[in-house]
N, C-alpha and C. Protein backbone atom coordinates (compact mmCIF):
# COMPACT_ATOMS: atom_id res chain seq x y z
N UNK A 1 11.72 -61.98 24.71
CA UNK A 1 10.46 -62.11 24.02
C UNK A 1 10.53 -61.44 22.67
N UNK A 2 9.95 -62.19 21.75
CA UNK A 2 10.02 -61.52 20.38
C UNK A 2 8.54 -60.26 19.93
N UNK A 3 8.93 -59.65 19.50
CA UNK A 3 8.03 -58.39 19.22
C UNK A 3 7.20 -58.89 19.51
N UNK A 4 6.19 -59.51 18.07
CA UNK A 4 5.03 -60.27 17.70
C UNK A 4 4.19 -60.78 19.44
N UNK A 5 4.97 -61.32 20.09
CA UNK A 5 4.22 -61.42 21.41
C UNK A 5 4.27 -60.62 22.51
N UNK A 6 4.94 -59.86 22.07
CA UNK A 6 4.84 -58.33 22.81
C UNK A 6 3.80 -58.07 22.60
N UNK A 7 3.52 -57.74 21.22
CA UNK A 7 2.35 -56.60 20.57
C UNK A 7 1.15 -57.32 21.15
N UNK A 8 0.93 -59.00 20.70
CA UNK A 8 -0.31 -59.58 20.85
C UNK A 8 -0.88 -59.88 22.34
N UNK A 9 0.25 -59.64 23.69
CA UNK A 9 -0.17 -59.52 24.70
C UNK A 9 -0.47 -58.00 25.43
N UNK A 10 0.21 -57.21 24.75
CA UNK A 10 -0.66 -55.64 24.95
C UNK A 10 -1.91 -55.02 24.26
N UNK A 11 -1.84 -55.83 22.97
CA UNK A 11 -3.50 -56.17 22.57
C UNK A 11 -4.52 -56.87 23.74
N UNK A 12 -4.19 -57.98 23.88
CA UNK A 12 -5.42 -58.68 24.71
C UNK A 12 -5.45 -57.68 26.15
N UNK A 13 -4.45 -57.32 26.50
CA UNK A 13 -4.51 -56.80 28.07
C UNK A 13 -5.26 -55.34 27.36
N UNK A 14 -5.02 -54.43 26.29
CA UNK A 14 -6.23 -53.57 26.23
C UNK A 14 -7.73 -53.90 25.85
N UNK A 15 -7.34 -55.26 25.27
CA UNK A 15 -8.97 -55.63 24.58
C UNK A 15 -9.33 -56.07 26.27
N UNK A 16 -8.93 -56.54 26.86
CA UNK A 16 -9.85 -56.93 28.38
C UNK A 16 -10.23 -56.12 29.10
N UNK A 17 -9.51 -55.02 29.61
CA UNK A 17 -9.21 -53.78 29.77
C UNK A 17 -10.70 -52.88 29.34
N UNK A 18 -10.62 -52.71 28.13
CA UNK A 18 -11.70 -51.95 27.54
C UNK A 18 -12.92 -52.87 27.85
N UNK A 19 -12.88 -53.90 27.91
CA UNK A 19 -14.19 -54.78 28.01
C UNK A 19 -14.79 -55.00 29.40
N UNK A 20 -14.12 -54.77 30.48
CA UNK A 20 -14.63 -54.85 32.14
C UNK A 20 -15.06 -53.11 32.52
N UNK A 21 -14.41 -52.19 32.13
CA UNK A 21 -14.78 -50.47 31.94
C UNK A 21 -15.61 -49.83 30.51
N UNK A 22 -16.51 -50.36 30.56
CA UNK A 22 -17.27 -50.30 29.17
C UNK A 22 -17.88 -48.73 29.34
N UNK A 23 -18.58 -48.24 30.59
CA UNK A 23 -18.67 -46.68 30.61
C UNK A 23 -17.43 -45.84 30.06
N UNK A 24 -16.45 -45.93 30.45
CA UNK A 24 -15.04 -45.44 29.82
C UNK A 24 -14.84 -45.56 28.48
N UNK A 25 -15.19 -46.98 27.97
CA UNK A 25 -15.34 -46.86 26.95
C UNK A 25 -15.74 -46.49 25.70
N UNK A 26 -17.19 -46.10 26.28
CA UNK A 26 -18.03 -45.20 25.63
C UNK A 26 -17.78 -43.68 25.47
N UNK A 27 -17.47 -42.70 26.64
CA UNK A 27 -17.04 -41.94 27.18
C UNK A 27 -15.64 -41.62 25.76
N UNK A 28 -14.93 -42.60 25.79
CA UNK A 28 -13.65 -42.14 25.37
C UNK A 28 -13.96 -42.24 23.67
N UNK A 29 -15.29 -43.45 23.42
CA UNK A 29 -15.41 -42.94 22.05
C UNK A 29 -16.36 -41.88 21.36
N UNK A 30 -17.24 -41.43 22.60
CA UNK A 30 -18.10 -40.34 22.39
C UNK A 30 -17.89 -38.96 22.69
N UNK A 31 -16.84 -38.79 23.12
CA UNK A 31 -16.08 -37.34 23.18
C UNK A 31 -15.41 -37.02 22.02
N UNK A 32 -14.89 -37.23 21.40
CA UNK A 32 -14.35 -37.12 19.95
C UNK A 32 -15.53 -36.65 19.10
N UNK A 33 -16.48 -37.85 19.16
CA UNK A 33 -17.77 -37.54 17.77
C UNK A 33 -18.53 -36.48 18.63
N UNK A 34 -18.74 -35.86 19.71
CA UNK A 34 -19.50 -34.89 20.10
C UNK A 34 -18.73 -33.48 19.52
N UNK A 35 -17.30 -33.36 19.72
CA UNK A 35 -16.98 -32.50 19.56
C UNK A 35 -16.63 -32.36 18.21
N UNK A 36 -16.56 -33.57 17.07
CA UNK A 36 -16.60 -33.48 15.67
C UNK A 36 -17.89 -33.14 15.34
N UNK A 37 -19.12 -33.25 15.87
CA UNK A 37 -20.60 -33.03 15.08
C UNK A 37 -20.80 -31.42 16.03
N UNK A 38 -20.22 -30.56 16.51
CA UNK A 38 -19.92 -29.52 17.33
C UNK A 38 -19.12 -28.35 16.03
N UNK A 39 -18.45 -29.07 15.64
CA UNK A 39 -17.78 -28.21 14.91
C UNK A 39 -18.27 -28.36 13.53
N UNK A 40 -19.06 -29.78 12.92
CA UNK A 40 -19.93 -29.59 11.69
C UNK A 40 -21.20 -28.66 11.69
N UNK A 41 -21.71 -28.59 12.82
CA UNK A 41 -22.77 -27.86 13.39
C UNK A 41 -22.65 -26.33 13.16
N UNK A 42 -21.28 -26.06 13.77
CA UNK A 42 -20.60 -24.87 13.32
C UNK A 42 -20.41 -24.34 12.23
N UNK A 43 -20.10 -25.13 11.28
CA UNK A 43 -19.89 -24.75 9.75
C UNK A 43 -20.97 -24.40 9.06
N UNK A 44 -21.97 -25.46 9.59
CA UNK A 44 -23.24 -25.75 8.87
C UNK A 44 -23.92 -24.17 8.91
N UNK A 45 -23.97 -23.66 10.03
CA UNK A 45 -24.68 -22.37 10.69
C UNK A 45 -23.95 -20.95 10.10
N UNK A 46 -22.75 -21.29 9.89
CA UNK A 46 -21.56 -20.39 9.22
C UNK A 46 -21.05 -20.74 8.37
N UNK A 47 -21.56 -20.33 7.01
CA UNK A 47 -20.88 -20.90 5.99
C UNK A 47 -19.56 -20.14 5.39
N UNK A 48 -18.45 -20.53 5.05
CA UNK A 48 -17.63 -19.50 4.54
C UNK A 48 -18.15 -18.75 3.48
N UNK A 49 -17.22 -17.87 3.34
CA UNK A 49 -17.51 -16.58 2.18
C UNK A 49 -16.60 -16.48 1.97
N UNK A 50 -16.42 -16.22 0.32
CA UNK A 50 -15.09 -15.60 -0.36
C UNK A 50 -15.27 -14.29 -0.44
N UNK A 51 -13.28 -14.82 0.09
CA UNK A 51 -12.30 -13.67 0.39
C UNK A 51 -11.78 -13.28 -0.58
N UNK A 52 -11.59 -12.21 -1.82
CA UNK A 52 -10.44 -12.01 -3.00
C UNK A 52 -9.14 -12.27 -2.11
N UNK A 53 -8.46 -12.60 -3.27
CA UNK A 53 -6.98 -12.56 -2.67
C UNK A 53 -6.31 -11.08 -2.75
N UNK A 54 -5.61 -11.03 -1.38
CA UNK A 54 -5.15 -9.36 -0.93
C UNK A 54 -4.08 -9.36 -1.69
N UNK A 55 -3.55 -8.29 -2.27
CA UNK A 55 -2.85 -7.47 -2.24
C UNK A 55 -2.11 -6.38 -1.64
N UNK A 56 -0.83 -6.14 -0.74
CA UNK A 56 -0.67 -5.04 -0.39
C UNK A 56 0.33 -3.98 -0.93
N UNK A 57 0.65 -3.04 -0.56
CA UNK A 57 1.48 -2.43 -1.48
C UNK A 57 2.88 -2.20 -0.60
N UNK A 58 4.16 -2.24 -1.47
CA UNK A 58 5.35 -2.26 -0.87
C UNK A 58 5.51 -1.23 0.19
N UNK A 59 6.70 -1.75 1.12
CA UNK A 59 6.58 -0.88 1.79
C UNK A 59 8.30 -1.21 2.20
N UNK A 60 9.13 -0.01 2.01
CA UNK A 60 10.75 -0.20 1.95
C UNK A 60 10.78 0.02 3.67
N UNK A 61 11.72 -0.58 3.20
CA UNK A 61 12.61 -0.93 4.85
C UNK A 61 13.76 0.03 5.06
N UNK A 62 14.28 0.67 5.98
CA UNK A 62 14.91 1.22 6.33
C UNK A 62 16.30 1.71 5.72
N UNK A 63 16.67 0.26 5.37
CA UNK A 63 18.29 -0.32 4.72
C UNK A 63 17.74 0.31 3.05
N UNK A 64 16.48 0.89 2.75
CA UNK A 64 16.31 1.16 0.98
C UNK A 64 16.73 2.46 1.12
N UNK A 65 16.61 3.20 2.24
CA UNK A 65 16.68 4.77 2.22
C UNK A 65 15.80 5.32 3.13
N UNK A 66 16.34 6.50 3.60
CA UNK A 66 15.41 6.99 4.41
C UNK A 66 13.60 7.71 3.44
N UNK A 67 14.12 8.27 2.71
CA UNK A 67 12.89 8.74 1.99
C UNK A 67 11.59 7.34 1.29
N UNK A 68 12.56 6.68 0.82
CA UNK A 68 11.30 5.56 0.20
C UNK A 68 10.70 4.92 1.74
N UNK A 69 11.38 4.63 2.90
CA UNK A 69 11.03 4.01 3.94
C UNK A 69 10.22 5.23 4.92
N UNK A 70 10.51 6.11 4.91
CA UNK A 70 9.58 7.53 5.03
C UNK A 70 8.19 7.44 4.63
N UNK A 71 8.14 7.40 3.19
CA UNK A 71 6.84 7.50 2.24
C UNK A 71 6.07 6.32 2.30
N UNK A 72 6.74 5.04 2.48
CA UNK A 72 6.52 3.62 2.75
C UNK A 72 5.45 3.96 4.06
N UNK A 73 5.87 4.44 5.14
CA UNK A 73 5.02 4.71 6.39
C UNK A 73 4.03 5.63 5.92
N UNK A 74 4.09 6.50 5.69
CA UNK A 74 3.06 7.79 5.32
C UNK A 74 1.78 7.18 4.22
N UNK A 75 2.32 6.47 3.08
CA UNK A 75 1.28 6.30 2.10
C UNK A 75 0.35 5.03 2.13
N UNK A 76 1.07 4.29 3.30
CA UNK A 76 0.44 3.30 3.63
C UNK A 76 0.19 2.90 4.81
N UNK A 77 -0.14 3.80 5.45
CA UNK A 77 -0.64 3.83 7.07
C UNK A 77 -1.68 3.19 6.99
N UNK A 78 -2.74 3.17 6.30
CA UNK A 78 -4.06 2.43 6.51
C UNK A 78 -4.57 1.02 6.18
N UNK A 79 -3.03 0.52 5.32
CA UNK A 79 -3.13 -1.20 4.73
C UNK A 79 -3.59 -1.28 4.11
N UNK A 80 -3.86 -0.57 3.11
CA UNK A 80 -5.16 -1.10 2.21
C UNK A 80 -5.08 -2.51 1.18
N UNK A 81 -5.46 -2.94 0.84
CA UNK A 81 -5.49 -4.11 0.07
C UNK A 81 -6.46 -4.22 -1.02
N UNK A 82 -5.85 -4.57 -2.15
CA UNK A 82 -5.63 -4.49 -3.22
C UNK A 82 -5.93 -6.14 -4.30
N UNK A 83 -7.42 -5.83 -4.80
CA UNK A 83 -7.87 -7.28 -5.84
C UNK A 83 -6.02 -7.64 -6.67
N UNK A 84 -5.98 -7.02 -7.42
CA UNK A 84 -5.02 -7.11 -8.07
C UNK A 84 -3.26 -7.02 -7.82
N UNK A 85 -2.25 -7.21 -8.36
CA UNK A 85 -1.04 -7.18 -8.23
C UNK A 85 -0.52 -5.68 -8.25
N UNK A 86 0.16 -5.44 -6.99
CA UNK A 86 0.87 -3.83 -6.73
C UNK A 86 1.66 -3.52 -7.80
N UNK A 87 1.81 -2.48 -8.39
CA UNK A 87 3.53 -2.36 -8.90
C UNK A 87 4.74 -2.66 -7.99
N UNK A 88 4.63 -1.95 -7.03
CA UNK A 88 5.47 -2.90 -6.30
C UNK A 88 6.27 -4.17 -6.03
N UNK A 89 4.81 -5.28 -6.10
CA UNK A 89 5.39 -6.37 -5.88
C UNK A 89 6.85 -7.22 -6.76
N UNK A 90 6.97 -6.62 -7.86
CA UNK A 90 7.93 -7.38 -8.62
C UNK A 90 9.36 -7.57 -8.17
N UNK A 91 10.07 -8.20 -8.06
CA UNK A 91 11.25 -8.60 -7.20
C UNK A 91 11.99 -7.05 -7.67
N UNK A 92 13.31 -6.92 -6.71
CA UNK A 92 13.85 -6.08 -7.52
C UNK A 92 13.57 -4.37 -7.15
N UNK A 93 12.34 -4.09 -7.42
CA UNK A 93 11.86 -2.75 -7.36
C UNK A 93 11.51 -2.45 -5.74
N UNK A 94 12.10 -1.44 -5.22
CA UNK A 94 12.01 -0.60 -3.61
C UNK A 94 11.02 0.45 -3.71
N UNK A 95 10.92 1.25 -4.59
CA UNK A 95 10.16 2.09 -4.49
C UNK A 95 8.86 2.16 -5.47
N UNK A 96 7.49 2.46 -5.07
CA UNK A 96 7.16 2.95 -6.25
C UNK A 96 6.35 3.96 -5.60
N UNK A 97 7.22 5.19 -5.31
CA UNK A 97 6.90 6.84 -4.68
C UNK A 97 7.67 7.33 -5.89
N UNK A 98 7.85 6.96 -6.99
CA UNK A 98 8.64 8.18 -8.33
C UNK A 98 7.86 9.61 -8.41
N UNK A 99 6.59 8.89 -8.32
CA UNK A 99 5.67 10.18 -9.06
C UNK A 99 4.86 10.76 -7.67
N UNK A 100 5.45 10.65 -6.81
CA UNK A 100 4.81 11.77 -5.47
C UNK A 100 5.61 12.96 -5.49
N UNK A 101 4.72 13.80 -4.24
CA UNK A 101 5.34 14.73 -4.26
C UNK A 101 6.70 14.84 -3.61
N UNK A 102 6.72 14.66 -2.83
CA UNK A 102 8.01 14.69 -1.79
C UNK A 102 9.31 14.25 -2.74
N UNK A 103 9.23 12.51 -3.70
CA UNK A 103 9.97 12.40 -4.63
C UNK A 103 10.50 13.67 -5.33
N UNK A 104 9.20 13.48 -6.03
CA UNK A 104 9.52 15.23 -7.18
C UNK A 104 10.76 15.98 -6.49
N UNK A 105 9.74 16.88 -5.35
CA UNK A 105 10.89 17.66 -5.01
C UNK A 105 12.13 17.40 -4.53
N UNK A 106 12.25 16.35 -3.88
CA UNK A 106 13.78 15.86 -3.60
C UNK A 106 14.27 15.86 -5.29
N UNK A 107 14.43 15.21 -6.10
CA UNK A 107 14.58 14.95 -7.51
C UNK A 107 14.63 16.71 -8.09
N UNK A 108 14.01 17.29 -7.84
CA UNK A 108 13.92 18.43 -8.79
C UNK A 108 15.33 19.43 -7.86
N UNK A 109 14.92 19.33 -6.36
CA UNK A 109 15.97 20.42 -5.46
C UNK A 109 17.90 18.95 -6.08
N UNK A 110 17.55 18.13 -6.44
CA UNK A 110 19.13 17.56 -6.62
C UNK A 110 19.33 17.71 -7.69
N UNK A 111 18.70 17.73 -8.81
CA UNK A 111 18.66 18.09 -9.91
C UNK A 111 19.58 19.50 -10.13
N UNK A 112 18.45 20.41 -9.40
CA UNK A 112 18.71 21.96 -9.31
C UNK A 112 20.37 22.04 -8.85
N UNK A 113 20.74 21.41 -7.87
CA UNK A 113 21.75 22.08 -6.87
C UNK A 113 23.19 21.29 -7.34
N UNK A 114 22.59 19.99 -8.22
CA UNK A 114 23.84 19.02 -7.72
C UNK A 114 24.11 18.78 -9.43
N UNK A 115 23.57 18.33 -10.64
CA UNK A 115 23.79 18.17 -11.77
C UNK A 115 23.34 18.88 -12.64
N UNK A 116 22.91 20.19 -12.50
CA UNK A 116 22.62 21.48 -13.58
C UNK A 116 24.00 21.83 -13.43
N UNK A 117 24.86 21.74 -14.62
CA UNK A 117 25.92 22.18 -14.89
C UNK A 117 25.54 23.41 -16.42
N UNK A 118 24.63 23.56 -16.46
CA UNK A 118 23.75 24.70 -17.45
C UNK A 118 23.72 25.60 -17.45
N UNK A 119 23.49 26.67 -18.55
CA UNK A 119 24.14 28.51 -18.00
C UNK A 119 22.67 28.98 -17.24
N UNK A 120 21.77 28.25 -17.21
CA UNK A 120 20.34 28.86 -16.71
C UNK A 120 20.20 27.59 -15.31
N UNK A 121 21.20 27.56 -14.50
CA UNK A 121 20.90 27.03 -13.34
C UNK A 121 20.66 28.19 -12.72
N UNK A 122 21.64 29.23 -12.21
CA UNK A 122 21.50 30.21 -11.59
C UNK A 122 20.05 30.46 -12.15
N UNK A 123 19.64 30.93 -12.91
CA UNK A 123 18.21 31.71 -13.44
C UNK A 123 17.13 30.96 -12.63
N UNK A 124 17.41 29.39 -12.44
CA UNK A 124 16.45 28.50 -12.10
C UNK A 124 16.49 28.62 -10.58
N UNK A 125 17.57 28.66 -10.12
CA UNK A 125 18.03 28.68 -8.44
C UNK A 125 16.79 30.02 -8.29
N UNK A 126 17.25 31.31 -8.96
CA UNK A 126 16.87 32.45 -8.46
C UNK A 126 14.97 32.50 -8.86
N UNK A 127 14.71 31.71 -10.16
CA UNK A 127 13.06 31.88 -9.90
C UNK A 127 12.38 30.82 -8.92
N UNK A 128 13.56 29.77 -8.50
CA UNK A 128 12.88 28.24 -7.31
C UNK A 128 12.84 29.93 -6.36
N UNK A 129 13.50 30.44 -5.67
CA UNK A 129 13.80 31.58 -4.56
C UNK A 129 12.87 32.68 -4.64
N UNK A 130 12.43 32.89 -6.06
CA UNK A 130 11.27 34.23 -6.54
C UNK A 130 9.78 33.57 -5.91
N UNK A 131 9.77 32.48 -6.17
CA UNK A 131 8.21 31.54 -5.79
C UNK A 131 8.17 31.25 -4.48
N UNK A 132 9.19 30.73 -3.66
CA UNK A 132 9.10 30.51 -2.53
C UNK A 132 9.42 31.86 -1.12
N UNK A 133 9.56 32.85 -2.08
CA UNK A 133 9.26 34.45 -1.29
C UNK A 133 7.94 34.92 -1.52
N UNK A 134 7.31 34.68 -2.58
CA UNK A 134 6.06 34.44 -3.39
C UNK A 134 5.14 34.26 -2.47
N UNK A 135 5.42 33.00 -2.63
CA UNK A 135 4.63 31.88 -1.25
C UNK A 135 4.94 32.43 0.00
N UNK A 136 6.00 32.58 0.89
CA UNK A 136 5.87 33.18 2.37
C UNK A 136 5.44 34.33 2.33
N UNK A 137 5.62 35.36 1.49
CA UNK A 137 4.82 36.91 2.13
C UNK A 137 3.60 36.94 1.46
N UNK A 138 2.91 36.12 1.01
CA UNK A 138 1.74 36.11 0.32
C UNK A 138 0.77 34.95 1.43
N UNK A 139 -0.79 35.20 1.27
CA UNK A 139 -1.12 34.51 1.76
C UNK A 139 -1.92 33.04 0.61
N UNK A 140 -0.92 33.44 -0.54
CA UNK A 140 -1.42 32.36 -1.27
C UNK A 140 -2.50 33.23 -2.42
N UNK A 141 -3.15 34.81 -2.15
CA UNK A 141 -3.84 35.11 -2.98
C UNK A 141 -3.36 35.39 -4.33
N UNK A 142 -2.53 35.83 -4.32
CA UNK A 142 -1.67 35.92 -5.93
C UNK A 142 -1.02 35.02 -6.62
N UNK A 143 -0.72 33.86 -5.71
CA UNK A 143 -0.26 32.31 -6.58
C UNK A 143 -1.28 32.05 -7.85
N UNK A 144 -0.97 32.18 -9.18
CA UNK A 144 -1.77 31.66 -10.16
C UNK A 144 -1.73 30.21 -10.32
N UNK A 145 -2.45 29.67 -10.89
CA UNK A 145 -2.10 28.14 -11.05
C UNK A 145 -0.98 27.96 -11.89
N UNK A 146 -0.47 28.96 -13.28
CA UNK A 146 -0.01 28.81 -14.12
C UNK A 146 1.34 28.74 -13.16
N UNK A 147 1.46 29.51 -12.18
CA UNK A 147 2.98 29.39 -11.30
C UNK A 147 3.35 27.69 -10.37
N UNK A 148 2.60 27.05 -10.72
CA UNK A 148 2.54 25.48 -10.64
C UNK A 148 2.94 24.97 -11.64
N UNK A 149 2.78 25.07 -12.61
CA UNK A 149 3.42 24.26 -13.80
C UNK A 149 4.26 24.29 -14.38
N UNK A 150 5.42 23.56 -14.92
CA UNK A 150 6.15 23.76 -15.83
C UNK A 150 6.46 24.38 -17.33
N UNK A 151 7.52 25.32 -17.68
CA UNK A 151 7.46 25.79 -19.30
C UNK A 151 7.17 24.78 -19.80
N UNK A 152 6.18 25.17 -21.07
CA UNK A 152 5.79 23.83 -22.16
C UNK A 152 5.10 22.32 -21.65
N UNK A 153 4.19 23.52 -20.59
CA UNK A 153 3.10 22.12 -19.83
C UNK A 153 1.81 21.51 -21.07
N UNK A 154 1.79 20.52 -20.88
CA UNK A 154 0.53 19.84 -21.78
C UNK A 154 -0.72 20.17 -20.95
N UNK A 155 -0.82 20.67 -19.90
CA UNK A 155 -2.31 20.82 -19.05
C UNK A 155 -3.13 21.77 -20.08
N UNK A 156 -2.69 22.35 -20.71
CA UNK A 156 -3.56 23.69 -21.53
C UNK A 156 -3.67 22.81 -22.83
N UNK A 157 -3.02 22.16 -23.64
CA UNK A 157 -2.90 21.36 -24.47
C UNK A 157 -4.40 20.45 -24.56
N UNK A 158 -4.10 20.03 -23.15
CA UNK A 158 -5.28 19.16 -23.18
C UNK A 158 -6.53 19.69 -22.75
N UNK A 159 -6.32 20.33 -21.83
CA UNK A 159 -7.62 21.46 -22.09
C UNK A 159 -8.32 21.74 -23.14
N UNK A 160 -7.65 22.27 -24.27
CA UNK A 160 -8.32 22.49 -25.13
C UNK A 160 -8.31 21.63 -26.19
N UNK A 161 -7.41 20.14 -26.33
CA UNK A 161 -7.92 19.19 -27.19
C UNK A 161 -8.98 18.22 -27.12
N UNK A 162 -8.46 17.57 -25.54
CA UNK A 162 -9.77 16.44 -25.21
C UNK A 162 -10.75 16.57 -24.56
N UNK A 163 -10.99 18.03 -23.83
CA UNK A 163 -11.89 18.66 -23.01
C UNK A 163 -12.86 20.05 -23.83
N UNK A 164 -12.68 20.02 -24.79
CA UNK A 164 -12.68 20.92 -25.95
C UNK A 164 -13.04 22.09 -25.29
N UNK A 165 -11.93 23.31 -24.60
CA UNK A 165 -12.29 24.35 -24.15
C UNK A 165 -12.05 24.95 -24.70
N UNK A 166 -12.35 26.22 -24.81
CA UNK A 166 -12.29 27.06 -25.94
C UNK A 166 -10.87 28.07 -25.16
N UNK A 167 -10.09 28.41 -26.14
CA UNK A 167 -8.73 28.77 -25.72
C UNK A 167 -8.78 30.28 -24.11
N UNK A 168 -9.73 30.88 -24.48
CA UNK A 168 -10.14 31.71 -23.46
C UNK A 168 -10.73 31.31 -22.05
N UNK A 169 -11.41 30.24 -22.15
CA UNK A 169 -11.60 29.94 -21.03
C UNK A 169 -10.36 29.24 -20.25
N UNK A 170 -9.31 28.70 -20.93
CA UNK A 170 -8.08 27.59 -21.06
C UNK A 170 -7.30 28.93 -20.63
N UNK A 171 -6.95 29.93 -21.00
CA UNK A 171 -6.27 31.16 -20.19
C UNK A 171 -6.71 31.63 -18.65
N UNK A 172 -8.03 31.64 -18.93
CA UNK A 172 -8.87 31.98 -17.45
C UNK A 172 -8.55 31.06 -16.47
N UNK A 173 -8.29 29.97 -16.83
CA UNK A 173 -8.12 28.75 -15.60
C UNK A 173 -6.85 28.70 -15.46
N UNK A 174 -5.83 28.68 -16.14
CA UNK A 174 -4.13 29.34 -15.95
C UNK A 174 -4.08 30.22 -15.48
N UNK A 175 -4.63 31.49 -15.49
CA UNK A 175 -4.85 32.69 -14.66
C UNK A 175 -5.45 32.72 -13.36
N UNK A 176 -6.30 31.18 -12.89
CA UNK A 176 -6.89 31.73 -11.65
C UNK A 176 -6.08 31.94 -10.68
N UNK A 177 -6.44 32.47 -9.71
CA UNK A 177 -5.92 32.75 -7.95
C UNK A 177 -5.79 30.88 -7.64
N UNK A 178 -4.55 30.90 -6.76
CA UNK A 178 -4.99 29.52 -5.92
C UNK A 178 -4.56 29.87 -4.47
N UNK A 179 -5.61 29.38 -3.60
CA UNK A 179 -5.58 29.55 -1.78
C UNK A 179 -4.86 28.49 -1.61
N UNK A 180 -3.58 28.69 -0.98
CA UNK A 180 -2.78 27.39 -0.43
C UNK A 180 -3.05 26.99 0.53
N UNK A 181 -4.18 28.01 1.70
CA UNK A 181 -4.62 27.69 3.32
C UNK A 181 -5.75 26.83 2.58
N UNK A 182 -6.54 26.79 1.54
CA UNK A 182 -7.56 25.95 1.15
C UNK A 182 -7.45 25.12 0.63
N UNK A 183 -5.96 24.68 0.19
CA UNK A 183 -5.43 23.72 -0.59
C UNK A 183 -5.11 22.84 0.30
């Protein structure tokens, strides 16, 4: 048998078919549109709302290092999401923890230990060792703030340029006490 009377006798045997079971028929075309005017119904009652598009922020994988994949967990425990584009996201870049703390000090203790080839490493070794004896037999009451900052910090700078303090009060706040149990 050639196609063509294939097709046109499995036509008539469903067109007869459908025409002696006409409840079925109905049935099979009214279940579809019940459950299509079910789900317009749905929409109708719930309209969408815009969503901004998320942003999240990188987060290194294991194979980047232990520290960026460290900080990766810690700084972004809560997911937050973000209208705009991360620094992060740009191909290429693993980290963007440069300017945390934990960075710093890793960076400053390799700095210190591993490429100060300088006659004032030792000096630096022995005042990192003066602050952190400082810090353990103290309960933090004699830490000044000024013992936080670096020689030739801009914090006083700006103090008294864009905050216009008057140079005495700009000493007083370099001079205060800082509580590290309150910190």
């Amino acid at each position: 048998m050639a196609f063509w009377t294939q097709l046109g006798l499995l036509l008539w045997k469903n067109f007869t078919y459908r025409r002696r079971q006409t409840f079925q028929l109905l049935i099979e075309v009214a279940w579809p549109l019940f459950i299509f005017f079910i789900l317009i119904s749905v929409r109708l009652s719930y309209p969408p709302y815009e969503q901004h598009e998320c942003h999240f922020p990188n987060k290194a994988m294991p194979s980047a290092g232990t520290l960026p994949w460290i900080q990766g967990i810690i700084c972004n425990a809560n997911n937050p999401c973000f209208r705009y584009p991360t620094p992060g996201e740009s191909p290429g870049i693993v980290g963007n923890f440069n300017a945390s703390i934990v960075s710093r000090l890793f960076s400053d203790a390799r700095r210190l230990l591993l490429y100060s080839q300088q006659d004032t490493s030792i000096k630096d070794v022995q005042k990192v060792l003066g602050k952190l004896r400082k810090l353990g037999n103290s309960s933090g009451l004699d830490l000044k703030l000024r013992d936080f900052l670096i020689d030739n910090e801009t914090f006083s700078d700006f103090l008294h340029r864009n905050v216009s303090m008057p140079s005495s009060a700009v000493e007083e706040l370099l001079d205060a006490g800082v509580n590290l149990q309150q910190v």
